[in-house]
N, C-alpha and C. Protein backbone atom coordinates (compact mmCIF):
# COMPACT_ATOMS: atom_id res chain seq x y z
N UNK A 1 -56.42 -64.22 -134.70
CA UNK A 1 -56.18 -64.36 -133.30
C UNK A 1 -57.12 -63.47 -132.53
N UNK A 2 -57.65 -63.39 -131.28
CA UNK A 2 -57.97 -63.40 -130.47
C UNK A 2 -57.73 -62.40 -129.71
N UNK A 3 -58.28 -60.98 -129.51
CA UNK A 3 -57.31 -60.44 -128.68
C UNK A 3 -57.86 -60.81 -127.16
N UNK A 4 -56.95 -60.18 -127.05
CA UNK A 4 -56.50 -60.59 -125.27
C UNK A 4 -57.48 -59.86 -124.12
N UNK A 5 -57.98 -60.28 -123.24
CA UNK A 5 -59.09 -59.83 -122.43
C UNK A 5 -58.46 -58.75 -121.45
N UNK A 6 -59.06 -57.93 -121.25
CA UNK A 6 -58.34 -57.23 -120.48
C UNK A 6 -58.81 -56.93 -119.02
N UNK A 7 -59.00 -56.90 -118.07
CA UNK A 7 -59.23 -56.85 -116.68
C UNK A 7 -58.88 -55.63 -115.85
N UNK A 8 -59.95 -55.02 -115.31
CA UNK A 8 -59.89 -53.65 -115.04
C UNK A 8 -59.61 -53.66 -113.24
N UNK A 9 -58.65 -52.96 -112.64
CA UNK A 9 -59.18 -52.92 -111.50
C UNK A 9 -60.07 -51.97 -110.98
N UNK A 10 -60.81 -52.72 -109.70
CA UNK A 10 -62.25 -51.64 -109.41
C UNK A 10 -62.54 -50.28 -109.34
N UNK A 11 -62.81 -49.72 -109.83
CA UNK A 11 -63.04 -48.10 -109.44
C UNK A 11 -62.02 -47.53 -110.22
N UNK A 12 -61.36 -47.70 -110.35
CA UNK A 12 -60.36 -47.04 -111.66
C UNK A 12 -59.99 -47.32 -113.30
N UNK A 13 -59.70 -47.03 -113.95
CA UNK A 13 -59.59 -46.80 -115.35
C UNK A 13 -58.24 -48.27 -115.73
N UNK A 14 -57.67 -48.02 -114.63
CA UNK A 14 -56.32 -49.18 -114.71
C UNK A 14 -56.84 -50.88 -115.34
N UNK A 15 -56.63 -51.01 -116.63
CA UNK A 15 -56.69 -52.31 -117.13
C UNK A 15 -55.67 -53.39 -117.77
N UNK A 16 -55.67 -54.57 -117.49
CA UNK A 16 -54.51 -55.14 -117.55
C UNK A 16 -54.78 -56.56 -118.18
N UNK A 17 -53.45 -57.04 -118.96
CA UNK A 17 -54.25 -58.48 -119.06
C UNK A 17 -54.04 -59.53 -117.98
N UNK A 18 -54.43 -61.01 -117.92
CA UNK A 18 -54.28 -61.55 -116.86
C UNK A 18 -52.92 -62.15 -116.60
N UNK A 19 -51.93 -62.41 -117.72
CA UNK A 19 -50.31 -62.05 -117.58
C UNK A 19 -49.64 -61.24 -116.89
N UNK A 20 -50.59 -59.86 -117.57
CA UNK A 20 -50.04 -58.36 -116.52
C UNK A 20 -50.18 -58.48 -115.16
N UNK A 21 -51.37 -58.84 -114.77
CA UNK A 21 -51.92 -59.18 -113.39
C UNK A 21 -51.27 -60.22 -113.05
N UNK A 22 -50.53 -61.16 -113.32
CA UNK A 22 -50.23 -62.48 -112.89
C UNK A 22 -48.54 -61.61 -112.57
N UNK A 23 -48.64 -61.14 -112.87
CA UNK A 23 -46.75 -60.38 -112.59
C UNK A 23 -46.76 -59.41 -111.25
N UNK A 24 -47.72 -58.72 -111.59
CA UNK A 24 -48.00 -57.83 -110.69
C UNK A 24 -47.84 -58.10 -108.94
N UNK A 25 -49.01 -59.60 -109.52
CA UNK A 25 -49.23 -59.86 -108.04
C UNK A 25 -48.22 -61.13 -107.67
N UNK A 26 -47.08 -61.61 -108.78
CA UNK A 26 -45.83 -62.22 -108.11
C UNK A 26 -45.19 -61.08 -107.45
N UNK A 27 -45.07 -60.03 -108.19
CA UNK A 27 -43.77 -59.02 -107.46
C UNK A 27 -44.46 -58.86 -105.83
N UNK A 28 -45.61 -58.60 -105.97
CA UNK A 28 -46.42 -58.02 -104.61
C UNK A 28 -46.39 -59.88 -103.84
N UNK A 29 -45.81 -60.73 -104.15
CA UNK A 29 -46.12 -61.70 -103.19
C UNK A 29 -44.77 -61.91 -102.83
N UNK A 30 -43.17 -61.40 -103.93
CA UNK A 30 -42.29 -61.36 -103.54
C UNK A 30 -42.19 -60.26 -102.71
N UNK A 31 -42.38 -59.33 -102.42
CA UNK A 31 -41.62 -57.83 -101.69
C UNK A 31 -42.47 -58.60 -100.13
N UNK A 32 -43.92 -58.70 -100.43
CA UNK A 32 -44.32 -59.45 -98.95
C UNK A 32 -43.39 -60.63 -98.05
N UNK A 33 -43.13 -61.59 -99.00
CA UNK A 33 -42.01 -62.68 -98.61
C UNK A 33 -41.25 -61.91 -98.22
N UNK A 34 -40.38 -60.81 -98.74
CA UNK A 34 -39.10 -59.98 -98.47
C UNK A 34 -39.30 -59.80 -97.34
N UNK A 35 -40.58 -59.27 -97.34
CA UNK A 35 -40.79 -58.15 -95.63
C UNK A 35 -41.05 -58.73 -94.66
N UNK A 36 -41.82 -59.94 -94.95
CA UNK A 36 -41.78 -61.31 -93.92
C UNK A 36 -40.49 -62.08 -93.36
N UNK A 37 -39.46 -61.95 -93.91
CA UNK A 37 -38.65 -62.90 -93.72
C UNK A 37 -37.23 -61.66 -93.26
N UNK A 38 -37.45 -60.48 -93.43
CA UNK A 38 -36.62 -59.13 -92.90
C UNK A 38 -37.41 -59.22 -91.31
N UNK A 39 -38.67 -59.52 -91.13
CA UNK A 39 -39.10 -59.35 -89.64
C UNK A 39 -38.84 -60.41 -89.19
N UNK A 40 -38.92 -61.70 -89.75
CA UNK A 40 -38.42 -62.88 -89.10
C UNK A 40 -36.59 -62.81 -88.54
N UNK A 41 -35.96 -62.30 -89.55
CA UNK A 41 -34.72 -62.13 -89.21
C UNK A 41 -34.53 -61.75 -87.97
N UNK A 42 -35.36 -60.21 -87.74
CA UNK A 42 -35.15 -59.09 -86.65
C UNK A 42 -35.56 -60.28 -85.58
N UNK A 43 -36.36 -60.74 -85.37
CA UNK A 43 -37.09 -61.44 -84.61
C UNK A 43 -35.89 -62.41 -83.65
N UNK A 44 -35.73 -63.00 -84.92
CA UNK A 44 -34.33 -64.07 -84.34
C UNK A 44 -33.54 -63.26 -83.96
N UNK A 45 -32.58 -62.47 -84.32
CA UNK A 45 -31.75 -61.82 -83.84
C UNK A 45 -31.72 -61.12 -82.33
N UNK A 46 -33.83 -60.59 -82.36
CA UNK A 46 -33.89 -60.14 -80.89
C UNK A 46 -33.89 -61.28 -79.62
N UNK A 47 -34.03 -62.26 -80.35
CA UNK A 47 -34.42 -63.44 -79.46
C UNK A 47 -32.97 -64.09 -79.15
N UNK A 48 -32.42 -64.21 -79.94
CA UNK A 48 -30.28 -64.70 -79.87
C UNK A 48 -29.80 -63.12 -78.70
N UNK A 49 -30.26 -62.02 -78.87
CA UNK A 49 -29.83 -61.22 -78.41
C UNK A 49 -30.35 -61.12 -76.67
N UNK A 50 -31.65 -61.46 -76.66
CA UNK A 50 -32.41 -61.70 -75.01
C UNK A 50 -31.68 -63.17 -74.79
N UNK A 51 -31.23 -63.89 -75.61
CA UNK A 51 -30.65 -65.17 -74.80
C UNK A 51 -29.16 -65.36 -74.41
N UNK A 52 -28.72 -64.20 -74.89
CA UNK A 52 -27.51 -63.73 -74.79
C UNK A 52 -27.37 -63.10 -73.27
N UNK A 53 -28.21 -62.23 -73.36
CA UNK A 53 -28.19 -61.60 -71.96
C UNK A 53 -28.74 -62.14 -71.26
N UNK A 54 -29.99 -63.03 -71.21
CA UNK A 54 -30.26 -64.02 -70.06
C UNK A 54 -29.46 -64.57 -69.92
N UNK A 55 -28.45 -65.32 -70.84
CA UNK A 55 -26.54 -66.02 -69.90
C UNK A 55 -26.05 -65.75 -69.48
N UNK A 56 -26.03 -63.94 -69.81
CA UNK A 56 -25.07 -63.14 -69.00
C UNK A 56 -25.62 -62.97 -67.77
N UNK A 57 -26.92 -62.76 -67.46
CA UNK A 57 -27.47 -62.60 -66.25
C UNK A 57 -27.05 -63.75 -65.61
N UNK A 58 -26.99 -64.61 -65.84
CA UNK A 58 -27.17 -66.02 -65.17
C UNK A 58 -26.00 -66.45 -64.67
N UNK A 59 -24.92 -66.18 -65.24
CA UNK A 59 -23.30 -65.65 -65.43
C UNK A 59 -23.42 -64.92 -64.01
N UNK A 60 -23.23 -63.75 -64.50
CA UNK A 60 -23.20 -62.85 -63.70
C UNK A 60 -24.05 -63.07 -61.76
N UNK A 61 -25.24 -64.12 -61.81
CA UNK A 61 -25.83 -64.26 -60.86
C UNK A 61 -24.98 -65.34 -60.20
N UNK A 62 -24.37 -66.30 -60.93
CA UNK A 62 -23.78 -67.37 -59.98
C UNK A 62 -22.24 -67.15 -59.94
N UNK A 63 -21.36 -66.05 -60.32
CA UNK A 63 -20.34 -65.50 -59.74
C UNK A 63 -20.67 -64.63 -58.61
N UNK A 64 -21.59 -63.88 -58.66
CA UNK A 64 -22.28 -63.19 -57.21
C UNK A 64 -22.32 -64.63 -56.17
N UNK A 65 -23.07 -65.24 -56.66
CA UNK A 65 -23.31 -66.28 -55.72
C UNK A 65 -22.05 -66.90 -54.86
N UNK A 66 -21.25 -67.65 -56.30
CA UNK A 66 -19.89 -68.19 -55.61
C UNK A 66 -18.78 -66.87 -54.84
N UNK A 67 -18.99 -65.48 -55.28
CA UNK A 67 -18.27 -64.32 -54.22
C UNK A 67 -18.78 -64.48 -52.87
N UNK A 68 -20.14 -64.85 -53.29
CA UNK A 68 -20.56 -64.46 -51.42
C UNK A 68 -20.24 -65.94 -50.98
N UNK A 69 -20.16 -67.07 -51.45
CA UNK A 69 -19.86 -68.61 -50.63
C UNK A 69 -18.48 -68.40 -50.20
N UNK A 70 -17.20 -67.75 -51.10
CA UNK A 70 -15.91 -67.46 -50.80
C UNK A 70 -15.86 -66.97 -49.60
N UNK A 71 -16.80 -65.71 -49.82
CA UNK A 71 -16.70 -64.57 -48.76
C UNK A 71 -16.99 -65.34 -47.45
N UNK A 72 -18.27 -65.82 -47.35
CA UNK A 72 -18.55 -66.84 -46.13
C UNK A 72 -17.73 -67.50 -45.76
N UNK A 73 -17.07 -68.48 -46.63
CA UNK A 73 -15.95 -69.17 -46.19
C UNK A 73 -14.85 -68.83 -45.86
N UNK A 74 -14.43 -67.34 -45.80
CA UNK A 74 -13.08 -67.13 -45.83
C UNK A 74 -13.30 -66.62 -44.54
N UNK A 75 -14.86 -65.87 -44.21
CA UNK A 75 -14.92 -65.17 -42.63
C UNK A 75 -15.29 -66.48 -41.70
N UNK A 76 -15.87 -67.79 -42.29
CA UNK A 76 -15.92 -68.94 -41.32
C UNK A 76 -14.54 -69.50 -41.08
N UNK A 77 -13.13 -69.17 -41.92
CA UNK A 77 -12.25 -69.51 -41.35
C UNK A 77 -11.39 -68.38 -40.53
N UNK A 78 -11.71 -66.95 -40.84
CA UNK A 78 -10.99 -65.83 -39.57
C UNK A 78 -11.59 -66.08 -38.31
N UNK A 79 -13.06 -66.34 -38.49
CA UNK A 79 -13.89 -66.96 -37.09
C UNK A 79 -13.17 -67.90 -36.46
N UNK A 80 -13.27 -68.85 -36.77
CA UNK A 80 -12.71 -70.02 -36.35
C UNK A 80 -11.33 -69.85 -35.48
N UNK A 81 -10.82 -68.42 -35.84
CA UNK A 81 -9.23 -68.40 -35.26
C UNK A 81 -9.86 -68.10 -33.72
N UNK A 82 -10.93 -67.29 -33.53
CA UNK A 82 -11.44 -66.13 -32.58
C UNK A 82 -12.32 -67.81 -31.77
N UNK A 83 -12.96 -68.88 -32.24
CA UNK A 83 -13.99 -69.53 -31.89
C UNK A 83 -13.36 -70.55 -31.33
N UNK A 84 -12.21 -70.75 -31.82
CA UNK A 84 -11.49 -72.50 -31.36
C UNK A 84 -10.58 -72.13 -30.17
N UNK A 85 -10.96 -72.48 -29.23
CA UNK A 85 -10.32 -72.33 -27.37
C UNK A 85 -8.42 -72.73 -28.11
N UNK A 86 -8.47 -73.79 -29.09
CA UNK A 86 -6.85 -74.14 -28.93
C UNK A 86 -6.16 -73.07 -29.78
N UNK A 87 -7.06 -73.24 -31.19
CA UNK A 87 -6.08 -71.61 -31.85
C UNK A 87 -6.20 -70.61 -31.31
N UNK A 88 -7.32 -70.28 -30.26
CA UNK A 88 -7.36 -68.93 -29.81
C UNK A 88 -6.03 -68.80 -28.78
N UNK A 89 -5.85 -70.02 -28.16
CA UNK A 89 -5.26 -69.49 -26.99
C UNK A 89 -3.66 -69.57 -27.03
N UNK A 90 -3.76 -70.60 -29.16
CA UNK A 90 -1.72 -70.11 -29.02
C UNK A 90 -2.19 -68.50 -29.95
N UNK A 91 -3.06 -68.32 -30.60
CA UNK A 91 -3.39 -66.48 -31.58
C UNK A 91 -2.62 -65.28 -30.15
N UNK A 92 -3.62 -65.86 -29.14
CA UNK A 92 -2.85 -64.41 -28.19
C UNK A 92 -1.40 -64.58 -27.26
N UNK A 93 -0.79 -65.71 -27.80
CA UNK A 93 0.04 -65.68 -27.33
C UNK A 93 2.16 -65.50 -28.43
N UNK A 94 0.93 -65.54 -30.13
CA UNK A 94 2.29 -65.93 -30.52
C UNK A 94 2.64 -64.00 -31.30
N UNK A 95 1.79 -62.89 -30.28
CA UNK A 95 2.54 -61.35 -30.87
C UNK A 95 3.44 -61.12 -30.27
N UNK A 96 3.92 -61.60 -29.23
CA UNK A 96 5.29 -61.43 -28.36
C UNK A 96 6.00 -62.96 -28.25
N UNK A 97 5.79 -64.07 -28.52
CA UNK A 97 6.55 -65.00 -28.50
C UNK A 97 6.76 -65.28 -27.22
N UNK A 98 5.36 -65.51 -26.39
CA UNK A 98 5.49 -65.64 -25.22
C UNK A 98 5.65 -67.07 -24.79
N UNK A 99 6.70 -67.01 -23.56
CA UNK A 99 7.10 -67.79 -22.59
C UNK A 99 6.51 -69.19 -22.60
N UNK A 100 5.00 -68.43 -22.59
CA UNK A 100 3.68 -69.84 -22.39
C UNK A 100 3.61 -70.53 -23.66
N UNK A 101 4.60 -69.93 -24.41
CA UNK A 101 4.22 -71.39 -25.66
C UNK A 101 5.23 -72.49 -25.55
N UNK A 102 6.04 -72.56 -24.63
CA UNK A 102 6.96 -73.52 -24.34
C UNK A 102 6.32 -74.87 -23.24
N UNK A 103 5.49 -74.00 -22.42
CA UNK A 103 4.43 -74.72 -21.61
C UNK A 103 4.52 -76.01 -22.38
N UNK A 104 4.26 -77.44 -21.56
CA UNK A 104 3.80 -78.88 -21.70
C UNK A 104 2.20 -78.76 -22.33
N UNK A 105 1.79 -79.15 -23.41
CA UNK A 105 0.61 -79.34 -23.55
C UNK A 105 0.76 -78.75 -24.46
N UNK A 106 1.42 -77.66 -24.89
CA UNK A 106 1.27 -76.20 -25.98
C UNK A 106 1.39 -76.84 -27.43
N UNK A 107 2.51 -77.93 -27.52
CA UNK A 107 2.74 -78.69 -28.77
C UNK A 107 1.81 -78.77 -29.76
N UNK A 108 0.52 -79.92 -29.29
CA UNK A 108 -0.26 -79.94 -30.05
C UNK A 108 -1.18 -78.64 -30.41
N UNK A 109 -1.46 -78.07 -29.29
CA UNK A 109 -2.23 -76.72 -30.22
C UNK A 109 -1.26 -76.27 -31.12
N UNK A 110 -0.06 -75.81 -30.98
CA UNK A 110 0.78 -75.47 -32.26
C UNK A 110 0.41 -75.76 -33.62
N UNK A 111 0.66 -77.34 -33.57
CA UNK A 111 0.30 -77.87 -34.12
C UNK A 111 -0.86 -77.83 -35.47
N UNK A 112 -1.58 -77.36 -34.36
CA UNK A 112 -3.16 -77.16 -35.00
C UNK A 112 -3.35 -75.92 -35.43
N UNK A 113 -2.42 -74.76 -34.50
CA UNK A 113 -1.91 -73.62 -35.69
C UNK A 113 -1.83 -73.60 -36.59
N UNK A 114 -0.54 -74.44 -36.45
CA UNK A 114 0.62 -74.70 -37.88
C UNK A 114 -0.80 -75.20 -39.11
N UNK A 115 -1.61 -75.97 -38.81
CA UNK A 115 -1.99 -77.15 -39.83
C UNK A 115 -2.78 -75.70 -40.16
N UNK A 116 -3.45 -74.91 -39.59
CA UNK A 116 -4.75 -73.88 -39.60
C UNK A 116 -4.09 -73.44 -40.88
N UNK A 117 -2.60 -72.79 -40.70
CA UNK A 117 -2.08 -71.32 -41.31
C UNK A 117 -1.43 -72.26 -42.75
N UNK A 118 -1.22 -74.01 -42.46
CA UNK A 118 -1.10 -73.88 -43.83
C UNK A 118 -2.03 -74.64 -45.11
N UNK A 119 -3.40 -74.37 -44.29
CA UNK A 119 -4.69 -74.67 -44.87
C UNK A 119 -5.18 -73.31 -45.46
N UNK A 120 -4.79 -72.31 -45.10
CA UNK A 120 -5.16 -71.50 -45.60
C UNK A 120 -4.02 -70.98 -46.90
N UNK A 121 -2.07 -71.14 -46.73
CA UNK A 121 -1.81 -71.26 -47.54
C UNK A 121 -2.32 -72.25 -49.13
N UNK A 122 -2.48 -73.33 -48.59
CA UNK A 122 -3.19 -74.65 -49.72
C UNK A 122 -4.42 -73.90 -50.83
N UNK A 123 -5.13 -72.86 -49.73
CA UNK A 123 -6.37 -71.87 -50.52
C UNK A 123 -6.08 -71.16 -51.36
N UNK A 124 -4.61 -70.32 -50.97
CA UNK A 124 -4.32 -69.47 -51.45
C UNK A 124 -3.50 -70.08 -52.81
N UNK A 125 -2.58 -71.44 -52.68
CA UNK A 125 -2.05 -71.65 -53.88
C UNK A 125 -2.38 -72.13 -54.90
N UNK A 126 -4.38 -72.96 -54.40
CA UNK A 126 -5.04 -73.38 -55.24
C UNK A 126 -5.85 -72.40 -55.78
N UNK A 127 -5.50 -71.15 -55.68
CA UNK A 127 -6.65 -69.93 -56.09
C UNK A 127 -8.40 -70.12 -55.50
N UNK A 128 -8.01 -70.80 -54.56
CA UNK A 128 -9.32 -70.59 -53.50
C UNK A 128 -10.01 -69.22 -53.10
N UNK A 129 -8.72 -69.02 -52.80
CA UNK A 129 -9.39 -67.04 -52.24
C UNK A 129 -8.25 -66.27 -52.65
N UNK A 130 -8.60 -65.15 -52.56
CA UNK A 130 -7.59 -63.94 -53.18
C UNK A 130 -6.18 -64.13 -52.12
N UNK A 131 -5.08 -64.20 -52.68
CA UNK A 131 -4.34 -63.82 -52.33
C UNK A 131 -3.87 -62.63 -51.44
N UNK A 132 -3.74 -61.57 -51.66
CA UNK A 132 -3.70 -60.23 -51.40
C UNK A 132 -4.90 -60.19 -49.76
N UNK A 133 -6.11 -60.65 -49.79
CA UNK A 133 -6.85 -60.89 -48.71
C UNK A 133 -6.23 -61.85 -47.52
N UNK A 134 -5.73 -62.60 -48.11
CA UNK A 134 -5.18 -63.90 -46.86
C UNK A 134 -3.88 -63.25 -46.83
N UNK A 135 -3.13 -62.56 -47.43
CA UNK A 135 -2.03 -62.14 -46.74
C UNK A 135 -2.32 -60.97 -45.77
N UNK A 136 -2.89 -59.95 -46.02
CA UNK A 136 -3.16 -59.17 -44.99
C UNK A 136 -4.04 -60.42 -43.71
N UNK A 137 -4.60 -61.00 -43.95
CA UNK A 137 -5.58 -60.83 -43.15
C UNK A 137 -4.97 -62.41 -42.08
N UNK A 138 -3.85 -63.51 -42.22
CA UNK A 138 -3.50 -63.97 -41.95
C UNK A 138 -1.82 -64.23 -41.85
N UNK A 139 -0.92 -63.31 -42.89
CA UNK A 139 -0.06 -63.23 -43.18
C UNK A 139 1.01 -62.91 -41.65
N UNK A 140 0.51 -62.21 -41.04
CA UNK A 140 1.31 -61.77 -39.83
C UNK A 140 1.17 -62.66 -39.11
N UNK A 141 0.05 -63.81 -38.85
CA UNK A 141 0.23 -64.54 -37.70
C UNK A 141 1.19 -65.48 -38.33
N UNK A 142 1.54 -66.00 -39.72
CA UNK A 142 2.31 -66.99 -40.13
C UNK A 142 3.77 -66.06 -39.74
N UNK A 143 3.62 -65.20 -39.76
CA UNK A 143 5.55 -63.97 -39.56
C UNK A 143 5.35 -64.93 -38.46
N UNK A 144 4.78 -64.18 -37.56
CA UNK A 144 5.14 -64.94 -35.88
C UNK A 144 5.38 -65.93 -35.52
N UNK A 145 4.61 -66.98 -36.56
CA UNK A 145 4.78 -68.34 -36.09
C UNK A 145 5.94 -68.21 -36.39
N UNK A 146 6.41 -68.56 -37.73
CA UNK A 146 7.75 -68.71 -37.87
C UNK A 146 9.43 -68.43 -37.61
N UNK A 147 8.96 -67.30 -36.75
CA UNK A 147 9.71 -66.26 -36.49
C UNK A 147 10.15 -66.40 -35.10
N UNK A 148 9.18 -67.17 -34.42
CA UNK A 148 9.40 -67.23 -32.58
C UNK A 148 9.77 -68.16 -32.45
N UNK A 149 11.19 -67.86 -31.39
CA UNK A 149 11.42 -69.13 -31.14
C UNK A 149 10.85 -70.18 -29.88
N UNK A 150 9.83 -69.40 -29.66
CA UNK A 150 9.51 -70.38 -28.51
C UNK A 150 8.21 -70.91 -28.81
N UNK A 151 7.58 -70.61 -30.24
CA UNK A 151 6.64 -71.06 -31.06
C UNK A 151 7.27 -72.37 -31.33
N UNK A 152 8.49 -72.09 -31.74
CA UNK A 152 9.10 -73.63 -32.42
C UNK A 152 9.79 -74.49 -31.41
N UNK A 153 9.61 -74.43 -29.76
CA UNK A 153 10.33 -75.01 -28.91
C UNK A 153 8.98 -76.20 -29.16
N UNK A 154 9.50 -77.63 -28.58
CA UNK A 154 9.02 -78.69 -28.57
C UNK A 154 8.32 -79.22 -30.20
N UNK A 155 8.40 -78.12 -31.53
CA UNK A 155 7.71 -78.74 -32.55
C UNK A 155 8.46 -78.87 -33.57
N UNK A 156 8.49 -79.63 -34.47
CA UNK A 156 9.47 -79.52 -35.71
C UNK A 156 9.00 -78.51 -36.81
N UNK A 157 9.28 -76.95 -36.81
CA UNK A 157 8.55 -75.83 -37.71
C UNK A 157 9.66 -75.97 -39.12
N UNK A 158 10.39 -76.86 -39.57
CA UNK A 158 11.09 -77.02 -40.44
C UNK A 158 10.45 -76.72 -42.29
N UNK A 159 11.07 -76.23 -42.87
CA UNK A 159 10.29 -76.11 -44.26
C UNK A 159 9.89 -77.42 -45.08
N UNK A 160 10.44 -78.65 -44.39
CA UNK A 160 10.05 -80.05 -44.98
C UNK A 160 8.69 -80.23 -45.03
N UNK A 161 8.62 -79.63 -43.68
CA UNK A 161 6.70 -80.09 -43.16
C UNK A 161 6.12 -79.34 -43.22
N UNK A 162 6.51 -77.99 -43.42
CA UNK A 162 5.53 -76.61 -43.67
C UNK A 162 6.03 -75.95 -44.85
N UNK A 163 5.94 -76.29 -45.75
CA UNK A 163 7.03 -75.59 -47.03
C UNK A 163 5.72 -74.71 -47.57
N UNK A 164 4.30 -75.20 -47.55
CA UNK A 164 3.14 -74.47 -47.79
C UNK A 164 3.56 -72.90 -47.46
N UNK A 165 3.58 -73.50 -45.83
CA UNK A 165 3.73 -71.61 -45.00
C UNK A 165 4.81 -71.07 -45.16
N UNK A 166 6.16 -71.64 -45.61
CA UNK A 166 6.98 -71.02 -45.44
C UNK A 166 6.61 -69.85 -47.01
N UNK A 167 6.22 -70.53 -48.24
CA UNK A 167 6.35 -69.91 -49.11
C UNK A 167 5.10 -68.19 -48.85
N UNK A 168 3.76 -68.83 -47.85
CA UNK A 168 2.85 -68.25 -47.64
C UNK A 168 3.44 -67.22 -46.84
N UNK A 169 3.93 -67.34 -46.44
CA UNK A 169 4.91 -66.18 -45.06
C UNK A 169 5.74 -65.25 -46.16
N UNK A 170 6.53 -65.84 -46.98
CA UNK A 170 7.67 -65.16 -47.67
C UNK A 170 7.11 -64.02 -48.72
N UNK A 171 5.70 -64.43 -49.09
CA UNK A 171 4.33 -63.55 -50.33
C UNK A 171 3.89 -62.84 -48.97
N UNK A 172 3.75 -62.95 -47.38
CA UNK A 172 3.15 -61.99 -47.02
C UNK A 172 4.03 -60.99 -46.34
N UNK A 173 5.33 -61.47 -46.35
CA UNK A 173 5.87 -60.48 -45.90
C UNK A 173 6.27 -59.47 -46.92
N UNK A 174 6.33 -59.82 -48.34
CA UNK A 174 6.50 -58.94 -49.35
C UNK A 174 5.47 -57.83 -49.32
N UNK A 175 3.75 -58.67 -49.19
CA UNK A 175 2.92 -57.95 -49.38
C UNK A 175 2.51 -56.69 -48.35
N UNK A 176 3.25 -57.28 -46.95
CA UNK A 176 2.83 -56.19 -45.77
C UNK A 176 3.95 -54.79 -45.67
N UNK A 177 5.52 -55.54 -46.51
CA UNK A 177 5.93 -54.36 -46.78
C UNK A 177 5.65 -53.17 -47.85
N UNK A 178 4.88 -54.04 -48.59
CA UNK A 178 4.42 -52.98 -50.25
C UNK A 178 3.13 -52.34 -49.31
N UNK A 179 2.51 -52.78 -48.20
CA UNK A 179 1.66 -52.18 -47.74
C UNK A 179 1.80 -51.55 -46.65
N UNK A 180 2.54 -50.61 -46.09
CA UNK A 180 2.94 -50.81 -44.76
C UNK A 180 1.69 -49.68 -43.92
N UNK A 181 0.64 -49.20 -44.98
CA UNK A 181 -0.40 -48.83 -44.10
C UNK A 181 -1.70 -48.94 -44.57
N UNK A 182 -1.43 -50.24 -44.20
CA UNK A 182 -2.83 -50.85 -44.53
C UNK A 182 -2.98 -51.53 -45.99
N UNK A 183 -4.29 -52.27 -46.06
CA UNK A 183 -4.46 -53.00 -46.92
C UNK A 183 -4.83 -51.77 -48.29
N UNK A 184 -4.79 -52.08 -49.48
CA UNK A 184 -5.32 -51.03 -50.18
C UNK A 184 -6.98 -50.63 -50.77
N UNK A 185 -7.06 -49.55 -50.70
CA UNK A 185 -8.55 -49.40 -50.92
C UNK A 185 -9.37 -49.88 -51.72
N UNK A 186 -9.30 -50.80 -52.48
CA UNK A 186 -9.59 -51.48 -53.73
C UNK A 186 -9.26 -52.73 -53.35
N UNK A 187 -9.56 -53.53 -51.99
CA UNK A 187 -9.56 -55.03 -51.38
C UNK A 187 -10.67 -55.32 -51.12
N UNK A 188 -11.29 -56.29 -51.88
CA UNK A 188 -11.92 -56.99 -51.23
C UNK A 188 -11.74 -58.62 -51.97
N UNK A 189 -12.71 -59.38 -51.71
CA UNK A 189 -13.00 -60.87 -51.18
C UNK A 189 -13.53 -61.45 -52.88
């Protein structure tokens, strides 16, 4: 037999046969694969991990978004009390239960009260807007309505037709007594 050739690497004394060498340089093509496919891992993982937080950003950007459309909408409907000549003009009249809401004509603005205060209950029971916000911030004008009787001269304020407000009145009067100075510091929209 034949012996076996042996193969030196360059510059050094180190000789091997081409078996030896054929092992050598599997292990060295496995540990490379290893180390290739340990950075590929990291790789994915950083990339699942940036797409993770780009959702969350994105998350996070269109609940900002829909807070501030709430927010808008909830101050385009306190506006509206201050902007509309008919709610404005039963708003300053129903903190004393004045006289002038018995007036001819007064009905229908009532009316349009009534429908205002229980459009905003409907918000509140569909989880439209915070609760705790529409009771402070509308809760007392529903006390009054309900409460005066010369609010309810000429209209039917019965709980058949307003059962919305009545329940909306009954959550804000709970809430204005748990609050009786002021809303709490930790309110908002």
């Amino acid at each position: 037999m034949n012996e076996p050739a042996y193969y030196c690497l360059l510059g050094t004394t180190t000789c091997r046969t081409m078996a030896e060498w054929g092992v050598y340089w599997q292990s060295l093509g496995t540990a490379f694969t290893l180390i290739a496919g340990i950075i590929g891992l990291y790789k994915v993982y950083r990339e699942l991990q940036r797409l993770t937080d780009q959702k969350a950003n994105e998350l996070e950007s269109k609940n900002t978004a829909m807070k501030l459309k709430r927010t808008e909408f909830f101050l385009n409907q306190h506006r509206r009390l201050f902007d509309n000549s008919e709610l404005y003009s039963v708003l300053c009249l129903i903190d004393d239960d004045s006289n002038k809401l018995t007036e001819p004509g007064m009905a229908d603005k009532k009316r349009k009260f009534l429908t205002f205060l229980e459009e905003i209950a409907l918000l509140v029971k569909s989880d439209q807007i915070d609760p705790e916000v529409a009771y402070y911030m509308f809760g007392y004008y529903s006390i009054c309505v309900l409460s005066g009787q010369n609010f309810a001269h000429g209209i039917d304020t019965s709980r058949k037709y307003w059962g919305l407000l009545y329940e909306f009145t009954k959550s804000s009067k709970v809430y204005l007594d748990e609050n009786p100075d002021g809303p709490p510091k930790n309110m908002s929209l």
